[in-house]
C-alpha atoms as a PDB file:
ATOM      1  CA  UNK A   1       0.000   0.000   0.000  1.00  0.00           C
ATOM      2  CA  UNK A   2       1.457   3.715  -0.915  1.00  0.00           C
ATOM      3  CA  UNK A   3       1.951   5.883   2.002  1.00  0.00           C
ATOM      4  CA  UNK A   4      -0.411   8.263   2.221  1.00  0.00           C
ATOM      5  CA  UNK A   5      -3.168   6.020   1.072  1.00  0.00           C
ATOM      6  CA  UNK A   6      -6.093   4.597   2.921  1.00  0.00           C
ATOM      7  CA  UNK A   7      -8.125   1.063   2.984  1.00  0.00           C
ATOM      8  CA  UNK A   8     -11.185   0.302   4.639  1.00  0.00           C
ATOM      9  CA  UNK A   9     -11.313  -2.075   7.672  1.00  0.00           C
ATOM     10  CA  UNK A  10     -11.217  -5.711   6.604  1.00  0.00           C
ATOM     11  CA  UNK A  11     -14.668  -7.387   7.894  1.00  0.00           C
ATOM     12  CA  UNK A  12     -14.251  -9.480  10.642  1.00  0.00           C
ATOM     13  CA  UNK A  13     -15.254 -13.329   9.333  1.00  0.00           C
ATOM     14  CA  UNK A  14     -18.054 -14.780  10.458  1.00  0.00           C
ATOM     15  CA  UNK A  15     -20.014 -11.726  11.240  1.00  0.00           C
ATOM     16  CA  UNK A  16     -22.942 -10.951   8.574  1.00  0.00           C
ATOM     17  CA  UNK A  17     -23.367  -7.500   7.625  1.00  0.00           C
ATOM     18  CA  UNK A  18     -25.530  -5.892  10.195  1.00  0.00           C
ATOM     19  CA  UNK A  19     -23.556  -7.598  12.952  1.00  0.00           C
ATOM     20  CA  UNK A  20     -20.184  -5.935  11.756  1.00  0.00           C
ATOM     21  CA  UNK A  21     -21.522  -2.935  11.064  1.00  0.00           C
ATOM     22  CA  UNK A  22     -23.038  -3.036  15.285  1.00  0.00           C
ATOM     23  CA  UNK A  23     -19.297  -4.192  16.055  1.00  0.00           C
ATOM     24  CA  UNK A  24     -17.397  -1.300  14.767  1.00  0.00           C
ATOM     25  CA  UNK A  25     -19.314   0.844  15.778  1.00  0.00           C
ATOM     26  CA  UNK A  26     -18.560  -0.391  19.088  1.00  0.00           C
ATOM     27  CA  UNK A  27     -15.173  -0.566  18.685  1.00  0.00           C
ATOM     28  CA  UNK A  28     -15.311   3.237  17.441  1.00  0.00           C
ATOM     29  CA  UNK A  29     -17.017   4.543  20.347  1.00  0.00           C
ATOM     30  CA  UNK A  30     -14.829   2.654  22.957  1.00  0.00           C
ATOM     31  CA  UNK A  31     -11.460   3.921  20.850  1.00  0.00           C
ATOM     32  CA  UNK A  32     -13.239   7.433  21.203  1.00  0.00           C
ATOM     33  CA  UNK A  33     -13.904   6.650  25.008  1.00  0.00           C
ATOM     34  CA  UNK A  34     -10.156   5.961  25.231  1.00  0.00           C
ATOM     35  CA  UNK A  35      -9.357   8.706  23.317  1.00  0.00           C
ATOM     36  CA  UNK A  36     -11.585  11.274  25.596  1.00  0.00           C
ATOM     37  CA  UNK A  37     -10.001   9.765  29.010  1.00  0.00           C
ATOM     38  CA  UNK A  38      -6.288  10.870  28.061  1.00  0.00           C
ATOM     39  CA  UNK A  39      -5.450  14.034  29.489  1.00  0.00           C
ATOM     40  CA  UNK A  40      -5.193  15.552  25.358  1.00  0.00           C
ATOM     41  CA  UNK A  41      -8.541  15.238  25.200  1.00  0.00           C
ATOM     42  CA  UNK A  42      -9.389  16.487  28.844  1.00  0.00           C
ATOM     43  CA  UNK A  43      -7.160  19.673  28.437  1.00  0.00           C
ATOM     44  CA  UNK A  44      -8.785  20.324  24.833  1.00  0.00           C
ATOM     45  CA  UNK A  45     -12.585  20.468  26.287  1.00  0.00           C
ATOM     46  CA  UNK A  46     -11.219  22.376  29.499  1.00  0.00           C
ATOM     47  CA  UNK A  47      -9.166  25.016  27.439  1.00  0.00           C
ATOM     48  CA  UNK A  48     -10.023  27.259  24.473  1.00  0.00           C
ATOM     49  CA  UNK A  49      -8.289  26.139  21.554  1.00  0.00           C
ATOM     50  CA  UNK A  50      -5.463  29.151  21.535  1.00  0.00           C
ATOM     51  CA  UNK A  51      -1.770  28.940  22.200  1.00  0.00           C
ATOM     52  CA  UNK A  52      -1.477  30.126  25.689  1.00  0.00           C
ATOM     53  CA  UNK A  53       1.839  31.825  24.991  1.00  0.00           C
ATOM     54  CA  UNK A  54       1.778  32.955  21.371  1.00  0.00           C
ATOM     55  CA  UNK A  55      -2.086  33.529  21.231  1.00  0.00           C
ATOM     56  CA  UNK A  56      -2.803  31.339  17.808  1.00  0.00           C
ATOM     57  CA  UNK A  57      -6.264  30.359  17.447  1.00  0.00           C
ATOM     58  CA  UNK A  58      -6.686  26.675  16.440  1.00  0.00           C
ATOM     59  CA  UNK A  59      -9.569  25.582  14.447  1.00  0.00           C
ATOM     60  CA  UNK A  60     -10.476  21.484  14.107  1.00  0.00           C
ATOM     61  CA  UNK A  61      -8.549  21.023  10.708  1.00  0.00           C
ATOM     62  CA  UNK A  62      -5.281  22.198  12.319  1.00  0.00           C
ATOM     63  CA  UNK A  63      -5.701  21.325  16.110  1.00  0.00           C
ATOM     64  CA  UNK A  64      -2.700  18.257  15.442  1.00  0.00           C
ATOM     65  CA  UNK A  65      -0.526  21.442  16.111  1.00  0.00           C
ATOM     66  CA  UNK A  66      -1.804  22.462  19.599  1.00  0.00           C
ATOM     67  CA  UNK A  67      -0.328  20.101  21.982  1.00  0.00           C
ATOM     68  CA  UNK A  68      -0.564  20.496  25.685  1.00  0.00           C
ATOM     69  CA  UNK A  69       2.232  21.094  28.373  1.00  0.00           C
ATOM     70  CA  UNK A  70       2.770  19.774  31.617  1.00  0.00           C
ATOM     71  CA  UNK A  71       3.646  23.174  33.393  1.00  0.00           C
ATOM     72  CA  UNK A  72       5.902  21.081  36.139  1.00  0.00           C
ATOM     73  CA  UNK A  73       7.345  18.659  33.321  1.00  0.00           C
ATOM     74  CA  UNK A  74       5.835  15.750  35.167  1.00  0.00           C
ATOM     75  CA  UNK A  75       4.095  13.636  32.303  1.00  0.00           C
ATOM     76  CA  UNK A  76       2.362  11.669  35.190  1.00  0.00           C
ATOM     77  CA  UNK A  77       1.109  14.604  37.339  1.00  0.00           C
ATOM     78  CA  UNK A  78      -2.476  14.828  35.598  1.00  0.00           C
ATOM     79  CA  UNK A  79      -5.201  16.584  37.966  1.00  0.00           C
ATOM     80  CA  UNK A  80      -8.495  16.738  36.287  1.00  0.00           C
ATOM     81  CA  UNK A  81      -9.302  20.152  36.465  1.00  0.00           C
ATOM     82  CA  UNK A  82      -5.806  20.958  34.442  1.00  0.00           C
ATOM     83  CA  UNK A  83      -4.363  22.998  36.737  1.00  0.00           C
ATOM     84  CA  UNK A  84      -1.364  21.390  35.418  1.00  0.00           C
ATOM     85  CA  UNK A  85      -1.613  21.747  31.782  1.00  0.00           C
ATOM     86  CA  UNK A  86      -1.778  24.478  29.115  1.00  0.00           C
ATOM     87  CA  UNK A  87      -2.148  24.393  25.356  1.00  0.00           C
ATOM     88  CA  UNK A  88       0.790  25.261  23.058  1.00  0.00           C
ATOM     89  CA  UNK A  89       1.072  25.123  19.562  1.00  0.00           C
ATOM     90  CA  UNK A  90       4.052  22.554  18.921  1.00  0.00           C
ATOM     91  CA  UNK A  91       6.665  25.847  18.123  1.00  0.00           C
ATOM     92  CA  UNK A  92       6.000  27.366  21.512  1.00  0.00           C
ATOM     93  CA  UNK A  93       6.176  23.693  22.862  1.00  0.00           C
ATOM     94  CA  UNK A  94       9.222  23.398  21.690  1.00  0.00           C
ATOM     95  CA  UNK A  95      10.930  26.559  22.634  1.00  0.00           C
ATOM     96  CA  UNK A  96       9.522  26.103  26.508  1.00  0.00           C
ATOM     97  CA  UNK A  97      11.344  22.363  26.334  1.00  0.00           C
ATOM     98  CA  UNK A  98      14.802  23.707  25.026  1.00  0.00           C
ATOM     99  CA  UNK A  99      14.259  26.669  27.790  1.00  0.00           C
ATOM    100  CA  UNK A 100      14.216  23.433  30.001  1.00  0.00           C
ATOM    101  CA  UNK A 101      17.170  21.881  28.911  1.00  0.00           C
ATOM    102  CA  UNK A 102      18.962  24.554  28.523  1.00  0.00           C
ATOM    103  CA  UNK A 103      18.147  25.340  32.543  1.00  0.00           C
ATOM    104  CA  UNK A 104      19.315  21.791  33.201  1.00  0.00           C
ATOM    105  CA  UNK A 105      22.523  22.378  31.112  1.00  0.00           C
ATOM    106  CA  UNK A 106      23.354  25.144  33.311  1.00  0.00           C
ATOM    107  CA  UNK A 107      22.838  22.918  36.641  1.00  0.00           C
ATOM    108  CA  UNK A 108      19.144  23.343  37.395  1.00  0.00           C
ATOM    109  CA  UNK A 109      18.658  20.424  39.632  1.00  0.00           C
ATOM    110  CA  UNK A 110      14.865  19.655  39.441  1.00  0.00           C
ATOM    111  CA  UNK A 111      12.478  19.702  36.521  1.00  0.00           C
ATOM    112  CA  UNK A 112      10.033  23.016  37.999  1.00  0.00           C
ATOM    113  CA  UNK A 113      10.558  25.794  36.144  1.00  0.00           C
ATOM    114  CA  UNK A 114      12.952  28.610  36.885  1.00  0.00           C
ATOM    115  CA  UNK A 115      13.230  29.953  40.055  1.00  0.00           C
ATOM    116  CA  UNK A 116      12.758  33.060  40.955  1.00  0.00           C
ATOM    117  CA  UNK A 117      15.902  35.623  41.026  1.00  0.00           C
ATOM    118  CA  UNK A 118      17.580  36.363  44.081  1.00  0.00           C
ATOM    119  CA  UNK A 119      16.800  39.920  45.390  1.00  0.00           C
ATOM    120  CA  UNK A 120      19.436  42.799  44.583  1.00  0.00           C
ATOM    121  CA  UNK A 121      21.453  43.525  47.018  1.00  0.00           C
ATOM    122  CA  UNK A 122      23.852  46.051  45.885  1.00  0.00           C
ATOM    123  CA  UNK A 123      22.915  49.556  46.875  1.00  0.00           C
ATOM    124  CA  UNK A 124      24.431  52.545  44.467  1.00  0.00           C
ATOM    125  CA  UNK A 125      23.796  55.688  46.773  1.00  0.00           C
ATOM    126  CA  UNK A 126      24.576  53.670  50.228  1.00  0.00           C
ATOM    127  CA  UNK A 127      27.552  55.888  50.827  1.00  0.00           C
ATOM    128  CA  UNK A 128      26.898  59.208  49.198  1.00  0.00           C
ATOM    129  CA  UNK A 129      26.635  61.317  51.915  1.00  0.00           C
ATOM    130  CA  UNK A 130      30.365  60.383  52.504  1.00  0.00           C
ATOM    131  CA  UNK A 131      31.425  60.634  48.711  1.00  0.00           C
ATOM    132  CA  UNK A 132      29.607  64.379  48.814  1.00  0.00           C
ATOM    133  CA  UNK A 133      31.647  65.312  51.842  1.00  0.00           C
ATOM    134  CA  UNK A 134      34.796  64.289  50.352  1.00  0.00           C
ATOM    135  CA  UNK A 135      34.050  66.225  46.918  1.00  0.00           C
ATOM    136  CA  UNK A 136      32.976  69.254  49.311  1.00  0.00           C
ATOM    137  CA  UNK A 137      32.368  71.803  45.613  1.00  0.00           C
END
């Protein structure tokens, strides 16, 4: 068969027509039951259909290119309201996964995101009363 090209299911033998026809339609809507319980599926009905980072709306003919993050990286953290996912189209996907790696590369030791940066601490004007008496003008 040529790539790209598609067949019809082969009928199951034995079964007469009406009793294939009952069994994949079965099998359809227990491969869409499947389908609905993976958190894809759960994270498309809870969210709109729009890149959370770069704002693309997604319609059904191109939703194969909104994916959906884990926000901790944790493939296996899936809480069913979605507090852990968010939808990205597969070029901000990528770019938040190399921002990852990258983190790691430079010895992030967990897989959360970046932490927050330390607090400055250097203070310009903290001895300026003494640098104005010395400069007395």
């Amino acid at each position: 068969m040529a790539i790209g090209s598609y067949s019809t299911p082969r009928p199951r033998k034995g079964l007469k027509r009406p009793e294939r026809l009952d069994s994949l339609v079965r099998d359809a809507r227990q491969n869409r039951d499947t389908r609905m319980a993976g958190y894809r599926e759960q994270s498309l009905r809870i969210h709109p259909l729009v890149c959370a980072r770069c704002g693309r709306v997604f319609e059904r003919d191109n939703l194969v290119e909104l994916t959906v993050h884990h926000k901790d990286h944790n493939h296996d953290h899936n809480p069913p309201d979605g507090s852990n996912w968010e939808n990205l189209c597969i070029y901000c996907h990528d770019n938040e996964h190399a921002r990852q790696v990258e983190y790691q590369a430079r010895g992030g030791d967990d897989g959360a995101a970046d932490p927050e940066p330390a607090a400055a601490t250097h203070s310009p004007f903290a001895n300026l009363k003494e640098l104005l008496a010395g400069n007395k003008l």
